[in-house]
C-alpha atoms as a PDB file:
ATOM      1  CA  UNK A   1      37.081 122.959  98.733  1.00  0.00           C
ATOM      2  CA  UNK A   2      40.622 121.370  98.435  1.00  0.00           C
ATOM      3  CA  UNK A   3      43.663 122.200 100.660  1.00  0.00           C
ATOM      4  CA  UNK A   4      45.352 124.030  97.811  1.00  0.00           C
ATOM      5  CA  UNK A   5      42.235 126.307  97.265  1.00  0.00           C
ATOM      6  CA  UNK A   6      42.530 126.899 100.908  1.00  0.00           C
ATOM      7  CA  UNK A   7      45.925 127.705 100.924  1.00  0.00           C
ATOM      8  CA  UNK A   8      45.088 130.067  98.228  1.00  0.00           C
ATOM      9  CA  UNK A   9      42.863 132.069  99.704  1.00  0.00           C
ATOM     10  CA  UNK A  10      44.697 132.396 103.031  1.00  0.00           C
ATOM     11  CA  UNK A  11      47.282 133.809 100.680  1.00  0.00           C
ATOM     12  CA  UNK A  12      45.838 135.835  98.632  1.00  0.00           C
ATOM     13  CA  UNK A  13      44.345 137.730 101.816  1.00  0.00           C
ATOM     14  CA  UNK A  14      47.052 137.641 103.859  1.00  0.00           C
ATOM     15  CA  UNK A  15      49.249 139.634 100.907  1.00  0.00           C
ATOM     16  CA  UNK A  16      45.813 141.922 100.472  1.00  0.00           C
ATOM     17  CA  UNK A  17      46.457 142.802 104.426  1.00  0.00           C
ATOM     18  CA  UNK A  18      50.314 143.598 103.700  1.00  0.00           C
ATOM     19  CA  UNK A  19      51.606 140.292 105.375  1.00  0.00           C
ATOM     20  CA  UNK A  20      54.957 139.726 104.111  1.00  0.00           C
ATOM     21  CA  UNK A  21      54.952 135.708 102.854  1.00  0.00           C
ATOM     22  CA  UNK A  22      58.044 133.682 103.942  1.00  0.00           C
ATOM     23  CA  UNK A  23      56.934 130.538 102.710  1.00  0.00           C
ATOM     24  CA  UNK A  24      53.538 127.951 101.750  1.00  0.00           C
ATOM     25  CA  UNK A  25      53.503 124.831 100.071  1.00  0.00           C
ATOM     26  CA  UNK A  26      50.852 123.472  98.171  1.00  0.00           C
ATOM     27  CA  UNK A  27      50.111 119.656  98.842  1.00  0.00           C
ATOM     28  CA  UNK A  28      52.574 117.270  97.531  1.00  0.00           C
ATOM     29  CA  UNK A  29      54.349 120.030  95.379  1.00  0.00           C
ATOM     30  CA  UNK A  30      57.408 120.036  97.741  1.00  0.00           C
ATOM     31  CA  UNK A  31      57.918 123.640  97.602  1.00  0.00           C
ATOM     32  CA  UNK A  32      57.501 124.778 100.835  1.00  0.00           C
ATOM     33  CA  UNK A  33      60.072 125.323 103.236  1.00  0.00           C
ATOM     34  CA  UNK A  34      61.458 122.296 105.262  1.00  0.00           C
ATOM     35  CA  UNK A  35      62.033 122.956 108.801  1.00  0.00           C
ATOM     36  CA  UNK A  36      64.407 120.740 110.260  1.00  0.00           C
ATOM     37  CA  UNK A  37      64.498 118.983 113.877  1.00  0.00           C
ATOM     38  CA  UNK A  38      67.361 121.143 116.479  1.00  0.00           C
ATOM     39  CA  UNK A  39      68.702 117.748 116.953  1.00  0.00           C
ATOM     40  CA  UNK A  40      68.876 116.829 113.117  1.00  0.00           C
ATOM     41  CA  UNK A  41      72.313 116.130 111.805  1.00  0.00           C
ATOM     42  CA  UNK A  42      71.429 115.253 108.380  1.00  0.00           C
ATOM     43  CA  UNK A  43      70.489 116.896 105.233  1.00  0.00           C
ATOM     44  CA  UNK A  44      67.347 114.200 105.185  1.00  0.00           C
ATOM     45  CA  UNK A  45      64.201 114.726 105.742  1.00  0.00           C
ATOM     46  CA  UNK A  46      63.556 112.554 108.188  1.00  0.00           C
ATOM     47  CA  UNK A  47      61.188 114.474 110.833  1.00  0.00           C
ATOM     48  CA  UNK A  48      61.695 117.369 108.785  1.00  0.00           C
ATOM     49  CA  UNK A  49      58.202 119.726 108.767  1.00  0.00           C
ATOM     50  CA  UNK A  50      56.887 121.963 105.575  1.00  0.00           C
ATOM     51  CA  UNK A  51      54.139 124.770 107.155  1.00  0.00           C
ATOM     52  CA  UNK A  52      51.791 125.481 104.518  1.00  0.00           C
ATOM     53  CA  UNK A  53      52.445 129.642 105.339  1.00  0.00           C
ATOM     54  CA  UNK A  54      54.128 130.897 107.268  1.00  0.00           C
ATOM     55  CA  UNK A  55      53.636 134.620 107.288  1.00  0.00           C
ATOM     56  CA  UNK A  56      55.138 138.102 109.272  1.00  0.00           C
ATOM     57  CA  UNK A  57      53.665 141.223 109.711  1.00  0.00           C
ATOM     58  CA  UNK A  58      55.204 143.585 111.735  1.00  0.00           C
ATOM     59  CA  UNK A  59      56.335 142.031 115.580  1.00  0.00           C
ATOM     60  CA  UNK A  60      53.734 139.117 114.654  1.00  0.00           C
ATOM     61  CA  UNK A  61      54.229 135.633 112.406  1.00  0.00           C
ATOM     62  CA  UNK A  62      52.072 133.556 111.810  1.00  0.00           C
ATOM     63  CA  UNK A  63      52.163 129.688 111.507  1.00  0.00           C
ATOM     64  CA  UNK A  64      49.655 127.728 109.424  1.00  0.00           C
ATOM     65  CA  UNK A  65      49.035 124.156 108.652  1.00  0.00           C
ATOM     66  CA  UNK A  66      45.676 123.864 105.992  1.00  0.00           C
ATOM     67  CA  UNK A  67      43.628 121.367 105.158  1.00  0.00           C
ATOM     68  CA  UNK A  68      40.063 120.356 103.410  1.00  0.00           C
ATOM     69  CA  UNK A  69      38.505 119.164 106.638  1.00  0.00           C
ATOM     70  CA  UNK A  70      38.781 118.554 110.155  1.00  0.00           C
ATOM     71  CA  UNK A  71      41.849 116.625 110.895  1.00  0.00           C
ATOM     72  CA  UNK A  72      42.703 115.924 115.326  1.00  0.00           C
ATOM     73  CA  UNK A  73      46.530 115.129 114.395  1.00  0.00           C
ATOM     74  CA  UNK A  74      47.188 118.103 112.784  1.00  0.00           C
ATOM     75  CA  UNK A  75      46.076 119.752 115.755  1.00  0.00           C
ATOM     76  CA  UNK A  76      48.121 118.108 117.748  1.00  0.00           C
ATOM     77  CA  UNK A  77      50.743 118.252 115.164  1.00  0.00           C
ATOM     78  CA  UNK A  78      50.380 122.219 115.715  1.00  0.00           C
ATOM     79  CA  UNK A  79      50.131 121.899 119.435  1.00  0.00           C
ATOM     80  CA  UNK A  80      53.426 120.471 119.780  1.00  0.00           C
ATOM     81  CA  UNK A  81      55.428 122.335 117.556  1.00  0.00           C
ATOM     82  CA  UNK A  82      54.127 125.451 119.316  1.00  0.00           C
ATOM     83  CA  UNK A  83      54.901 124.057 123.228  1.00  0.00           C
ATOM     84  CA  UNK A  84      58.108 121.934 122.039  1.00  0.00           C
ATOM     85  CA  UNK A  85      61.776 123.225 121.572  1.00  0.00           C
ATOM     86  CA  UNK A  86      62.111 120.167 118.874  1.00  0.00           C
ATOM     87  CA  UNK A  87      62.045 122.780 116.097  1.00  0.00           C
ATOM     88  CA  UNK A  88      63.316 126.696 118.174  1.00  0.00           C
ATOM     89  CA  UNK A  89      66.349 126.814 116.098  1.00  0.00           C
ATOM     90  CA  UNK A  90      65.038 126.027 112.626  1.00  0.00           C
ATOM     91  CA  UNK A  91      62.247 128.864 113.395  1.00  0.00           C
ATOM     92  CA  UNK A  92      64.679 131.370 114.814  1.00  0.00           C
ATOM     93  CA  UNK A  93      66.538 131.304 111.746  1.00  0.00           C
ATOM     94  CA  UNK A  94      63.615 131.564 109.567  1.00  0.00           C
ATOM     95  CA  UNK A  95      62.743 134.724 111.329  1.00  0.00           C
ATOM     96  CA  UNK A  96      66.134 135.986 112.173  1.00  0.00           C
ATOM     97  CA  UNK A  97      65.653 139.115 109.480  1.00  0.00           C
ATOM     98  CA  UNK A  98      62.479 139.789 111.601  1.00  0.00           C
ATOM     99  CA  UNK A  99      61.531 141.684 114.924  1.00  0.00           C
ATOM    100  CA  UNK A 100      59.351 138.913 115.601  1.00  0.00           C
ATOM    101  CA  UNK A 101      57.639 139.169 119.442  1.00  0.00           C
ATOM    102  CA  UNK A 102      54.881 136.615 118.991  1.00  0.00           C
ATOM    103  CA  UNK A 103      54.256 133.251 116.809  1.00  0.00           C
ATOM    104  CA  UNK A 104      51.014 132.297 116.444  1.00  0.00           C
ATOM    105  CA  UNK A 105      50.558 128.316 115.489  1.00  0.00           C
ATOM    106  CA  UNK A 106      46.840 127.449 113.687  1.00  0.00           C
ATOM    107  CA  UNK A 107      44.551 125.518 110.885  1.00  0.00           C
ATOM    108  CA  UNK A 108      43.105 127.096 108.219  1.00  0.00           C
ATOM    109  CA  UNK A 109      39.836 124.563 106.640  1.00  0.00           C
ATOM    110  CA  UNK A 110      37.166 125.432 104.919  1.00  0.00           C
ATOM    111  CA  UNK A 111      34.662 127.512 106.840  1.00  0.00           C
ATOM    112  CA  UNK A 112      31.731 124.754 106.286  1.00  0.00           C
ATOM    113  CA  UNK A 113      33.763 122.185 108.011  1.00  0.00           C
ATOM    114  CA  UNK A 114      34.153 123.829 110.994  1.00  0.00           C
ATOM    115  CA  UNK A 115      31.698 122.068 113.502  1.00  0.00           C
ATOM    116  CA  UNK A 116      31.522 120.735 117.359  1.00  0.00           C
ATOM    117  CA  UNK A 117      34.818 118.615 116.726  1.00  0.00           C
ATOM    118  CA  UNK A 118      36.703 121.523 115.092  1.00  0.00           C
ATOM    119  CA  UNK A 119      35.288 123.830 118.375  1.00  0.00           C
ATOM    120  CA  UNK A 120      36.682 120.812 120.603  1.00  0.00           C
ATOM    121  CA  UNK A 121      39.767 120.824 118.783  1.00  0.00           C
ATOM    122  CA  UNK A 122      40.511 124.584 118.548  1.00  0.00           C
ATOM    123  CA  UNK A 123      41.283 124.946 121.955  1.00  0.00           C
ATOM    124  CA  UNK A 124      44.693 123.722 121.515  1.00  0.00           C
ATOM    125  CA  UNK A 125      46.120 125.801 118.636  1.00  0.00           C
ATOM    126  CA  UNK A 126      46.343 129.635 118.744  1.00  0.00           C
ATOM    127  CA  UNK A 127      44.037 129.994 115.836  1.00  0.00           C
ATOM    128  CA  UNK A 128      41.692 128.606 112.985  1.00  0.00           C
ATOM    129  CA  UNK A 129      40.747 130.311 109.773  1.00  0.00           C
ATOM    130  CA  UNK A 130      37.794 129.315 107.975  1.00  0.00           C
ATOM    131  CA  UNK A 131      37.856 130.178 104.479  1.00  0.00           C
ATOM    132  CA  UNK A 132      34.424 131.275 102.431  1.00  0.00           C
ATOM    133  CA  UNK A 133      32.827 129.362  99.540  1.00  0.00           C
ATOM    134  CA  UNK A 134      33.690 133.233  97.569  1.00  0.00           C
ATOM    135  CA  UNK A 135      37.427 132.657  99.104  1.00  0.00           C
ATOM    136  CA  UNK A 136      37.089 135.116 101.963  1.00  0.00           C
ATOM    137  CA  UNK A 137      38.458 134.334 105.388  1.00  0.00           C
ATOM    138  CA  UNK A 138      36.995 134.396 109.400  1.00  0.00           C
ATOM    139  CA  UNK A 139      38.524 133.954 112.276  1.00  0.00           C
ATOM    140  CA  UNK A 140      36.825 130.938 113.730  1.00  0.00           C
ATOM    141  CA  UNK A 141      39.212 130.492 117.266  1.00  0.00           C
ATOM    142  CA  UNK A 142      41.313 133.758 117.825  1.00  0.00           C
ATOM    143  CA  UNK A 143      41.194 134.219 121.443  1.00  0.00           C
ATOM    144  CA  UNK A 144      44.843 136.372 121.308  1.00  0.00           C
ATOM    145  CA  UNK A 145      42.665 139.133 119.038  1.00  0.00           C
ATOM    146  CA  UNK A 146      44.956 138.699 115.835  1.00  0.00           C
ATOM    147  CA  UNK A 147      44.830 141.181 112.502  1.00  0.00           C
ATOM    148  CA  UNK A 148      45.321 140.716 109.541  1.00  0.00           C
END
């Protein structure tokens, strides 16, 4: 299962819940939306980040980065935009039409891919989504109980 088909399915079940879709990019199509470091002063994209969705639903939004396997720095990746400030402003004004109360940063892969390094790795995000060979998805690591 590829990245996009991922993607794909996150979406097409997050819209089938009544999530409202602010943005997703696809890999390498560069239509996402680019979020922009607080301390950027250029229109570049240097340090610049695209979330593959990034989705609301009433007081809640949700943050995700997808991919076709197991990958730590993405983790990580989430892990610090979640418990840095590098990127508060950017996100506040993505949201700023929104009551949002809670963000919610996590991985969406593949449900077959999800093993004892994924397990390991999950307890630094806020969530992972597995997505079904028939393009269904689980919620893997959801210790803050989230719907869709």
């Amino acid at each position: 299962m590829t990245e996009e088909q991922v993607t794909k399915a996150i979406l097409a079940c997050l819209i089938n819940d009544d999530w409202n879709i602010l943005a997703y990019d696809f890999p390498q199509s560069g239509t996402g939306k680019m979020l922009h470091p607080d301390e950027s002063f250029s229109e570049k994209n240097k340090d610049g980040i695209i979330p593959d969705i990034v989705a609301v639903k009433g007081i809640c939004c949700l943050f995700f980065e997808n991919k076709d396997r197991t990958v730590e720095n993405d983790f990580k990746k989430i892990a610090a935009i979640r418990d840095g400030d590098a990127y508060k402003s950017a996100i506040t004004l993505l949201l700023k039409d929104y009551p949002i109360e809670r963000i919610y940063y996590g991985i969406g892969l593949p449900l077959a891919k999800y093993g004892a390094k994924t397990k390991t790795l999950a307890k630094i995000v806020d969530f992972v989504v597995g997505v079904t060979v028939d393009s269904q998805i689980e919620w893997l690591h959801n210790p803050f109980g989230i719907e869709t």
